[in-house]
C-alpha atoms as a PDB file:
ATOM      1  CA  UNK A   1     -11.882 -27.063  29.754  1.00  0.00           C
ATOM      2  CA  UNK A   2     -11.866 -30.034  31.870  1.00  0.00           C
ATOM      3  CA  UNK A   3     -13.780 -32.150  34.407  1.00  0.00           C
ATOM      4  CA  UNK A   4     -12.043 -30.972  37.982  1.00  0.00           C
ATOM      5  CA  UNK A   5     -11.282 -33.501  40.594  1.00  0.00           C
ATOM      6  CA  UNK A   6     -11.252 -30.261  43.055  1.00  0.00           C
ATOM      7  CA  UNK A   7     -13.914 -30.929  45.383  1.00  0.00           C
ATOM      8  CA  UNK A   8     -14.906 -27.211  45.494  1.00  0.00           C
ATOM      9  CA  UNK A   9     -15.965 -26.412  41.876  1.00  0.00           C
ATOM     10  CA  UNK A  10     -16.967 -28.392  39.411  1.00  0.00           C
ATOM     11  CA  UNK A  11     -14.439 -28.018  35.763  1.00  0.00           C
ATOM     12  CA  UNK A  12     -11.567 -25.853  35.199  1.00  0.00           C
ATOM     13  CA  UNK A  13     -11.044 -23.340  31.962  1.00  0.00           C
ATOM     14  CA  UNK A  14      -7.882 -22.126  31.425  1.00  0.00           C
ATOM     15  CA  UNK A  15      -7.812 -19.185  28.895  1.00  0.00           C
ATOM     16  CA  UNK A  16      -4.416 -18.456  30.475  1.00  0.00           C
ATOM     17  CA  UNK A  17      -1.605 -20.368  31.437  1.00  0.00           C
ATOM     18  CA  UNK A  18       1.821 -20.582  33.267  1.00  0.00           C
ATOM     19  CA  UNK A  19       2.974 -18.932  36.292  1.00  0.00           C
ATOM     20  CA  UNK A  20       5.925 -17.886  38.532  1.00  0.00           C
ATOM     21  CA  UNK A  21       6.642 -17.698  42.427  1.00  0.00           C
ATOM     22  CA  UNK A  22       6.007 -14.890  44.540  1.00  0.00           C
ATOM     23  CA  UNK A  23       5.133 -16.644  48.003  1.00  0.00           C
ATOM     24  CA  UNK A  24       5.501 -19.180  50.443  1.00  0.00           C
ATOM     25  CA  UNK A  25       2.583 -20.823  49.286  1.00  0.00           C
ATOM     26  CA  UNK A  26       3.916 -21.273  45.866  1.00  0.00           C
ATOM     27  CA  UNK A  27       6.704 -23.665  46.888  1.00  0.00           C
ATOM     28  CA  UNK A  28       4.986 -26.653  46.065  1.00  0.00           C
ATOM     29  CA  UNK A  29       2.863 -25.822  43.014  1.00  0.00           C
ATOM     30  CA  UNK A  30       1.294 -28.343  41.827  1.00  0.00           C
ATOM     31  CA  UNK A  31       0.247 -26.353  37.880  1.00  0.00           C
ATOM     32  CA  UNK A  32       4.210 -25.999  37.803  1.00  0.00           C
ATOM     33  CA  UNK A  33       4.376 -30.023  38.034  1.00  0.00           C
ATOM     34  CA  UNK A  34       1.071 -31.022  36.334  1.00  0.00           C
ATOM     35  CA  UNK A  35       2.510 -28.342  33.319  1.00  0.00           C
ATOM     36  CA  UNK A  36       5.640 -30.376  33.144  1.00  0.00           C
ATOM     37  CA  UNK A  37       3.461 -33.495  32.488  1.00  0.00           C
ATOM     38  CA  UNK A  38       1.374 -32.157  29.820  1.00  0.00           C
ATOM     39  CA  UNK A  39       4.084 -30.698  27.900  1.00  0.00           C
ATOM     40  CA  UNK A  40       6.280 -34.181  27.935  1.00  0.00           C
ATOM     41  CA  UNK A  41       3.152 -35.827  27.054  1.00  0.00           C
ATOM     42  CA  UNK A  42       2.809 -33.954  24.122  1.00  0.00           C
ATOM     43  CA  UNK A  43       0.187 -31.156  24.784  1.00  0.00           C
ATOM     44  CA  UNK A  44       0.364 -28.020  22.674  1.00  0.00           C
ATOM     45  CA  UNK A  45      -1.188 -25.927  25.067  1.00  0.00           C
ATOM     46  CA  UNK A  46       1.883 -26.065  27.359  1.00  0.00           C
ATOM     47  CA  UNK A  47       4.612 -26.662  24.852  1.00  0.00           C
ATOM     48  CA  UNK A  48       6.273 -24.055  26.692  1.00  0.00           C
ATOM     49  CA  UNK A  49       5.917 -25.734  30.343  1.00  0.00           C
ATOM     50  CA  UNK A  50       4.878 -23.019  33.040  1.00  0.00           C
ATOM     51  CA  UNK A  51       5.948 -20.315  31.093  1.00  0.00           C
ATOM     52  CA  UNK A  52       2.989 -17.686  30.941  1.00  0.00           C
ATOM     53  CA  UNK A  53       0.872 -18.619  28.117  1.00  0.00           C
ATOM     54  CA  UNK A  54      -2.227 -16.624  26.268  1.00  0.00           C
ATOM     55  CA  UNK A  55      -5.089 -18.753  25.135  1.00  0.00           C
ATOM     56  CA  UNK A  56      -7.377 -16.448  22.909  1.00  0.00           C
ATOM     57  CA  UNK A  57      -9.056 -19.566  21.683  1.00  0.00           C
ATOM     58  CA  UNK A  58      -9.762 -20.338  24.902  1.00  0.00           C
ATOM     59  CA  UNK A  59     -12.517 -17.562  24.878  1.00  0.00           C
ATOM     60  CA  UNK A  60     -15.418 -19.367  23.283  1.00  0.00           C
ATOM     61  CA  UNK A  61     -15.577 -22.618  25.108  1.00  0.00           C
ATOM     62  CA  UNK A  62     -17.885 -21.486  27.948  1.00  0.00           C
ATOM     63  CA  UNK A  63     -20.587 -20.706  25.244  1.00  0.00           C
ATOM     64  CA  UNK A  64     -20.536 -24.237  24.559  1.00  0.00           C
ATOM     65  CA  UNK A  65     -21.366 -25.814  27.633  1.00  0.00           C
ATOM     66  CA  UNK A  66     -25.486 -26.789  27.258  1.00  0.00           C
ATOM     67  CA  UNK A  67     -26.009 -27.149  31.160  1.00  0.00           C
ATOM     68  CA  UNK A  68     -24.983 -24.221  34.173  1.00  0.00           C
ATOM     69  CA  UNK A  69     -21.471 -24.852  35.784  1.00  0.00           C
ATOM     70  CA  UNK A  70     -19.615 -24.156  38.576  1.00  0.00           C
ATOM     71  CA  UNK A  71     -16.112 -22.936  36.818  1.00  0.00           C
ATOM     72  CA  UNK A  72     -12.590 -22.501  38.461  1.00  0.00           C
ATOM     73  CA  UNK A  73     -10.934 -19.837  36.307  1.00  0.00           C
ATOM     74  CA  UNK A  74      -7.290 -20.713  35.425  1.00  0.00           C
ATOM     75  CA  UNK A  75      -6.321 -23.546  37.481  1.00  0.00           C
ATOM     76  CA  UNK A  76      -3.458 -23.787  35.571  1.00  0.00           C
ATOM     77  CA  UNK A  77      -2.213 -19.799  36.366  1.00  0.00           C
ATOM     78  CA  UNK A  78      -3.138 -16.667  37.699  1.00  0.00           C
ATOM     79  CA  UNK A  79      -5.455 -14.360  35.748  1.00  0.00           C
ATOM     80  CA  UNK A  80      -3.861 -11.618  37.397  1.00  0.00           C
ATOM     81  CA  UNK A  81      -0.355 -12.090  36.738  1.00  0.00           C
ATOM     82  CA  UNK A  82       1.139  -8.490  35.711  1.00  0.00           C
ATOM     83  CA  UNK A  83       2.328 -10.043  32.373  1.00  0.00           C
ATOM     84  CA  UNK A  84      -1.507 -10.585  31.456  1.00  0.00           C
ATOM     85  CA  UNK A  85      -2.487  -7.728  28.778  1.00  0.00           C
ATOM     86  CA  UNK A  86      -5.478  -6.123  31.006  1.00  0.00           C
ATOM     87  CA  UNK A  87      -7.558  -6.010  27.630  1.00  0.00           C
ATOM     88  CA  UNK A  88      -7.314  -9.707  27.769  1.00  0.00           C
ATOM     89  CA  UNK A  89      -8.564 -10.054  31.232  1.00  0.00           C
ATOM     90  CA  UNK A  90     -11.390  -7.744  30.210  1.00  0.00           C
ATOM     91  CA  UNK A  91     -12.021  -9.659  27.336  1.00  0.00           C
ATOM     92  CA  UNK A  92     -12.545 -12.976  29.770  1.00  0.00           C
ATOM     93  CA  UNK A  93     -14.846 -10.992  31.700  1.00  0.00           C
ATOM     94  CA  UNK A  94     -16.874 -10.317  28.844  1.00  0.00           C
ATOM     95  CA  UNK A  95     -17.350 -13.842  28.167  1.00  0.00           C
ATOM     96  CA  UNK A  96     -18.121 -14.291  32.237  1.00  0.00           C
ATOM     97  CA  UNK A  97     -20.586 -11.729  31.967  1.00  0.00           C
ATOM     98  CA  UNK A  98     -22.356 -13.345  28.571  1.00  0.00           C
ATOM     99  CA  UNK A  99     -22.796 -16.711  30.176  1.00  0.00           C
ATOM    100  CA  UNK A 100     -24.846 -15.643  33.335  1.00  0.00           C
ATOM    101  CA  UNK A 101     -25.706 -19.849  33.542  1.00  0.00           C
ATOM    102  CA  UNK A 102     -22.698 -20.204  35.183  1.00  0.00           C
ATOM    103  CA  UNK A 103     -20.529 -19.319  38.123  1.00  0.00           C
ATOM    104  CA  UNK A 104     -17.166 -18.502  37.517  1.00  0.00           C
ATOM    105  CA  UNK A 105     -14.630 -18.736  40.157  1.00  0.00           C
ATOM    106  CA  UNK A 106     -11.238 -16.620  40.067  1.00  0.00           C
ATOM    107  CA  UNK A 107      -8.425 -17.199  42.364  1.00  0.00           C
ATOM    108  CA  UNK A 108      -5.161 -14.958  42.809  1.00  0.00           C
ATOM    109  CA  UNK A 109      -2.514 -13.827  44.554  1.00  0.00           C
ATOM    110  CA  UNK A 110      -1.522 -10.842  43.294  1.00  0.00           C
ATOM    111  CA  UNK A 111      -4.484  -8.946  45.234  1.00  0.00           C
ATOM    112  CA  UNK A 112      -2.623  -5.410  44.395  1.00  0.00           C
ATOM    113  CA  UNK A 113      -2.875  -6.285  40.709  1.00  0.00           C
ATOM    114  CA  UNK A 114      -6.515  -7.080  41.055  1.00  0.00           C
ATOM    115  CA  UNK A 115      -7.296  -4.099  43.265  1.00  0.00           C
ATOM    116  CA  UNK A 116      -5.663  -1.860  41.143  1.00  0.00           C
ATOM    117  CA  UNK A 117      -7.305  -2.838  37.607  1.00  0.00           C
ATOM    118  CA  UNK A 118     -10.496  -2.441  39.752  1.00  0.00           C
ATOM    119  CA  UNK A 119     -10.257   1.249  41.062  1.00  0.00           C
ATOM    120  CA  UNK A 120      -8.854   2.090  37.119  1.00  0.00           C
ATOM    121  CA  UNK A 121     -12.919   0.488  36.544  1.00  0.00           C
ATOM    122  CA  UNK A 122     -11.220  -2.034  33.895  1.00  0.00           C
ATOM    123  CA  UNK A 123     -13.291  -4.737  35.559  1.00  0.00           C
ATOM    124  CA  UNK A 124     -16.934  -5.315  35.684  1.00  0.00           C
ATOM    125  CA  UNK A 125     -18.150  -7.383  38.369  1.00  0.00           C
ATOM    126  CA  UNK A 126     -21.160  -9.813  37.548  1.00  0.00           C
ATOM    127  CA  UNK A 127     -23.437 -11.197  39.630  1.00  0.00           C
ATOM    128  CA  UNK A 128     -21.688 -15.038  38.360  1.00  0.00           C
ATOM    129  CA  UNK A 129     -18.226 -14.029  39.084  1.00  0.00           C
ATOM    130  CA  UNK A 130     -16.673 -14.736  42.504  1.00  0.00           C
ATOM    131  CA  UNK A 131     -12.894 -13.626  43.150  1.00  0.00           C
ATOM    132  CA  UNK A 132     -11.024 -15.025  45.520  1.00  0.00           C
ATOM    133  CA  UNK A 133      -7.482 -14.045  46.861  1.00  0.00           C
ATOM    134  CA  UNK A 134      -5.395 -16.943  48.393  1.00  0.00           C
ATOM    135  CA  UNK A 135      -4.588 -16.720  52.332  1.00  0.00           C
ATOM    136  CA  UNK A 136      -1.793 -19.453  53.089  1.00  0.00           C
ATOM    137  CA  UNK A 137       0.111 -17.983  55.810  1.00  0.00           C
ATOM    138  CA  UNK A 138      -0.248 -15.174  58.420  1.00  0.00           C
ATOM    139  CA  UNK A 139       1.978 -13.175  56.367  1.00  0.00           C
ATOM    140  CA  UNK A 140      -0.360 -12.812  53.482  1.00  0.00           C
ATOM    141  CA  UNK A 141      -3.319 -11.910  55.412  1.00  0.00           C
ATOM    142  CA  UNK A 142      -3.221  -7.699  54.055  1.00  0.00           C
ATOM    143  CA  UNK A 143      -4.292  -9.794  50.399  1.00  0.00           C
ATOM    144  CA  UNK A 144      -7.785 -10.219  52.239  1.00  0.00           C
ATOM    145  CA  UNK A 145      -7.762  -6.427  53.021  1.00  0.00           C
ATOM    146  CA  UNK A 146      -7.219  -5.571  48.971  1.00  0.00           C
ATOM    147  CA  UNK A 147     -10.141  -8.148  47.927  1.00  0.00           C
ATOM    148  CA  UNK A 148     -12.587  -6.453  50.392  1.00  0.00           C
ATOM    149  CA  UNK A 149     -11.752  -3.213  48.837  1.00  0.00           C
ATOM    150  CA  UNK A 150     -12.883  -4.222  45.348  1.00  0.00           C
ATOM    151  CA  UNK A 151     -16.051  -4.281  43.686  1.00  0.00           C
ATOM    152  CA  UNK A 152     -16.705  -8.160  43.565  1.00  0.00           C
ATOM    153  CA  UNK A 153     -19.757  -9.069  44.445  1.00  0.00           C
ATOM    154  CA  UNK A 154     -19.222 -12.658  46.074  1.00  0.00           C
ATOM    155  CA  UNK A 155     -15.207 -12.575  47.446  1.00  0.00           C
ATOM    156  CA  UNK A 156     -13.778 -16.008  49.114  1.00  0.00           C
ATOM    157  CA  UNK A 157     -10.469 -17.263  50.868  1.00  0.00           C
ATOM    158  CA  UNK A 158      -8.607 -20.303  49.846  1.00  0.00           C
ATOM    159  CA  UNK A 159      -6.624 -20.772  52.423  1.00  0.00           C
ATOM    160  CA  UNK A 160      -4.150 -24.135  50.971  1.00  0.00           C
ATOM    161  CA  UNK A 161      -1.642 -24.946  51.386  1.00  0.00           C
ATOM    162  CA  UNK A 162      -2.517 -23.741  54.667  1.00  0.00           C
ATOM    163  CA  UNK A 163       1.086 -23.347  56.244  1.00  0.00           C
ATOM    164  CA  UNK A 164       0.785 -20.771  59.721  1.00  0.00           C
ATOM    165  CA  UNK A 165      -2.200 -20.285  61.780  1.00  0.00           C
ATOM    166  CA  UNK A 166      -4.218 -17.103  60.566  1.00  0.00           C
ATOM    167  CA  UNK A 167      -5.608 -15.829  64.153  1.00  0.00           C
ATOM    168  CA  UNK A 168      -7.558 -12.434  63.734  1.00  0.00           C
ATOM    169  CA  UNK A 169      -8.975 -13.012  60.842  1.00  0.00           C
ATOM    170  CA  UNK A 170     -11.032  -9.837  59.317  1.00  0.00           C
ATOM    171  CA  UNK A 171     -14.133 -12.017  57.439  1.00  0.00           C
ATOM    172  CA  UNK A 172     -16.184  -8.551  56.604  1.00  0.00           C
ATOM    173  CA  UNK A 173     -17.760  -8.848  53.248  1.00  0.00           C
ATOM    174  CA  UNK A 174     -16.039 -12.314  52.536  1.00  0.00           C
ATOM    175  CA  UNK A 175     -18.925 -14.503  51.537  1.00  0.00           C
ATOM    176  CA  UNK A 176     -16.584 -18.038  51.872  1.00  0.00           C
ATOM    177  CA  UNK A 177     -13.746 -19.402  53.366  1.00  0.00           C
ATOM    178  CA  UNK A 178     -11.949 -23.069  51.746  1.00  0.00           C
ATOM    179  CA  UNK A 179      -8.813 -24.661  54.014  1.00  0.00           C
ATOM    180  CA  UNK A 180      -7.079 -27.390  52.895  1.00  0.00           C
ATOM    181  CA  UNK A 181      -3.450 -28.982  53.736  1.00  0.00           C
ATOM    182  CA  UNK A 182      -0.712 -29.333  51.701  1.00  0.00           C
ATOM    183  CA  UNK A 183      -0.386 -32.460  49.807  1.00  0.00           C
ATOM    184  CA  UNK A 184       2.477 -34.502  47.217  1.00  0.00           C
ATOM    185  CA  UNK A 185       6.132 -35.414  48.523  1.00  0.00           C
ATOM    186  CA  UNK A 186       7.310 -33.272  51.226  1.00  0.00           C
ATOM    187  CA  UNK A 187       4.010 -31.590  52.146  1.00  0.00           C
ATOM    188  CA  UNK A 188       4.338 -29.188  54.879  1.00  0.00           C
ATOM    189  CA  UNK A 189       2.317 -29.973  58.310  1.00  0.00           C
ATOM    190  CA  UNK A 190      -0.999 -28.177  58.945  1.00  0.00           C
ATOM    191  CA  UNK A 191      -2.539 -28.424  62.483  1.00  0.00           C
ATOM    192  CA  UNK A 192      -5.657 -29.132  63.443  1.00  0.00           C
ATOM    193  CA  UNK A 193      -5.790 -26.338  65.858  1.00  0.00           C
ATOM    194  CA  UNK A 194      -5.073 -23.952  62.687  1.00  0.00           C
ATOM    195  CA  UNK A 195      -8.036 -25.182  60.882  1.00  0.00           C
ATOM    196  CA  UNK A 196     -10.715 -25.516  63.850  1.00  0.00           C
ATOM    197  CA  UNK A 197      -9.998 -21.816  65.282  1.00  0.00           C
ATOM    198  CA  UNK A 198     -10.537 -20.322  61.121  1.00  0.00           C
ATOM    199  CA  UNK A 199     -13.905 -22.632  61.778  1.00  0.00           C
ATOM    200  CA  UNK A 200     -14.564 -20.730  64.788  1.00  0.00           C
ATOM    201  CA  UNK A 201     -14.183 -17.831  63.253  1.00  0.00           C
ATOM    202  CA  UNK A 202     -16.415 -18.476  59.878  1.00  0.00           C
ATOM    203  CA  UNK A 203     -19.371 -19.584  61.954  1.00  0.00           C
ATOM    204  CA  UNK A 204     -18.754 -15.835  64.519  1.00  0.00           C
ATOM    205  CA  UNK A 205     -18.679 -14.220  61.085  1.00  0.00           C
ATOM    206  CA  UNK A 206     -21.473 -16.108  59.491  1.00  0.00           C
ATOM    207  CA  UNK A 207     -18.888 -16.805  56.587  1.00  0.00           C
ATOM    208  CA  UNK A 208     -19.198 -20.588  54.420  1.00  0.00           C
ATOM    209  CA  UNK A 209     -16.610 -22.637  55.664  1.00  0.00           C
ATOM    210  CA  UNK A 210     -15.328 -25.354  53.160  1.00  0.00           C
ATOM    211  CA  UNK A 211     -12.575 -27.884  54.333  1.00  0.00           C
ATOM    212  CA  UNK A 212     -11.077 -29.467  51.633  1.00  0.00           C
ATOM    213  CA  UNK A 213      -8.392 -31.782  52.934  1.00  0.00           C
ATOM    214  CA  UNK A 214      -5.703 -32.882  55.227  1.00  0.00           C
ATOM    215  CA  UNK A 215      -3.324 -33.078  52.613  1.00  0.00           C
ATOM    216  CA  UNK A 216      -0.245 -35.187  53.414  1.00  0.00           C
ATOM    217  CA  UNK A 217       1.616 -37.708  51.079  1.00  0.00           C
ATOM    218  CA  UNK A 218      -1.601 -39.521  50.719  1.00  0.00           C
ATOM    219  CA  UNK A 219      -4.076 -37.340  50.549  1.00  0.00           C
ATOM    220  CA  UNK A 220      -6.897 -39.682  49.726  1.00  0.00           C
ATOM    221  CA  UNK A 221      -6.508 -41.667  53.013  1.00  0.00           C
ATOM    222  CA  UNK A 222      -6.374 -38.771  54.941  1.00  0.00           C
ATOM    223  CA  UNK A 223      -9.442 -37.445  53.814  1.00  0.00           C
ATOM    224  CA  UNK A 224     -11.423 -34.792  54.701  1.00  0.00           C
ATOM    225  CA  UNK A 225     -13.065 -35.652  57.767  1.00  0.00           C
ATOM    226  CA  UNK A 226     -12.932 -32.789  60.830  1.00  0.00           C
ATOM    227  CA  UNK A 227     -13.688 -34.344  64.036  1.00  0.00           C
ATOM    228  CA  UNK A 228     -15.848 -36.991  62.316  1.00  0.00           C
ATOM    229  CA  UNK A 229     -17.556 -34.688  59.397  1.00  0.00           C
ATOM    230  CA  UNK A 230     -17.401 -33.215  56.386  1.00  0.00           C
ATOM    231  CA  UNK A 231     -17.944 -29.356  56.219  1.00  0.00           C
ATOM    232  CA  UNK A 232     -18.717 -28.543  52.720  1.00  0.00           C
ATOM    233  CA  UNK A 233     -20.174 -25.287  52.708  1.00  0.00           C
ATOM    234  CA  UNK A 234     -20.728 -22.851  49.778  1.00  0.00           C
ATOM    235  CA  UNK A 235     -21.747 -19.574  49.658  1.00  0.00           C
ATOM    236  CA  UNK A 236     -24.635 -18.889  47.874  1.00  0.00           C
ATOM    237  CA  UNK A 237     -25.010 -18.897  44.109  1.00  0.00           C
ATOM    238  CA  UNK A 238     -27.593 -16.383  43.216  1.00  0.00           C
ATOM    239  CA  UNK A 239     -27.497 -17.034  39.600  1.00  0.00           C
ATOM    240  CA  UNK A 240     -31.514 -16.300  39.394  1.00  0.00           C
END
């Protein structure tokens, strides 16, 4: 667990770790790096780099947080990868679905893998849990498709490193929408046109829209201004 500098949640847990490529938006992946770090400075967890990683010990933190949270679930890898035992996935649900104080936010891109574990009814879907499916390019948009199909009950879009245009978007049952640019050394260019027609489109759907950041070598002095505001919306949390 960890304090998260990402503006759209509030502290990471990571009861899984390690990854590996299967899209364009993985290129640049910033776990891959920060993994690297941790391991040469010493950090058990990822003694092993970005090499998929189980955390079973992982599993009791959230009942130790005193006050409610907004979590991002495995910042650090994908709780869907098809290496992950399904019984362990169920068994981070379970703690999800114990600790109704807080909302727990799940990203992936491996929307078959998700889709699939959910028609099998491995997964139960909390009111806390939101699942997300990442949405970087045009040619990833049929991942949206797959999350609408499931059983979540709040779904969202991250769409960053936002890399095409996504015109024609299909926002039906998607409760939130995040774009941000990509960002570190050789960051790929985003337009502005990109990001203000998927605006467009939120506010026809009536979907939160949540822009993150320009990205860019410097990503701080870019900021996250669109045409001279912040939009910083969230869907709602419902955790009555």
């Amino acid at each position: 667990m960890a304090q998260s500098s990402i503006e759209w949640t509030e502290m990471t847990w990571n009861p899984t770790t390690g990854c590996n490529k299967i899209s364009a938006g993985c290129k640049f992946c910033y776990a891959e790096v920060m993994s690297r770090r941790l391991k040469a400075m010493g950090v058990e967890k990822y003694k092993n780099g970005f090499e998929l990683a189980i955390h079973e010990s992982e599993l009791h933190t959230p009942y130790e947080w005193k006050k409610p949270k907004i979590v991002f679930v495995n910042s650090m890898s994908d709780l869907f990868h098809k290496d992950v035992p399904v019984k362990f996935i169920q068994k981070v649900f379970k703690v999800m679905k114990e600790n109704p104080q807080h909302v727990f936010q799940i990203l992936t891109k491996r929307a078959d893998v998700l889709l699939y574990y959910d028609k099998e009814g491995w997964l139960e879907w909390t009111h806390n849990i939101w699942m997300g499916v990442s949405v970087e390019s045009e040619k990833v948009m049929k991942r949206i498709d797959l999350l609408r199909q499931t059983n979540a009950r709040t779904k969202f879009l991250s769409c960053e490193p936002l890399i095409s245009e996504l015109p024609n978007l299909n926002l039906k049952s998607i409760d939130w929408v995040i774009v941000g640019g990509e960002s570190g050394r050789t960051p790929r260019p985003m337009k502005k046109e990109w990001v203000m027609d998927i605006k467009a489109q939120c506010k026809k759907a009536n979907v939160a829209f949540f822009f993150k950041q320009w990205g860019g070598t410097n990503k701080k002095k870019k900021g996250n201004l669109l045409n001279g505001r912040k939009y910083l919306e969230m869907p709602e949390t419902n955790l009555a």
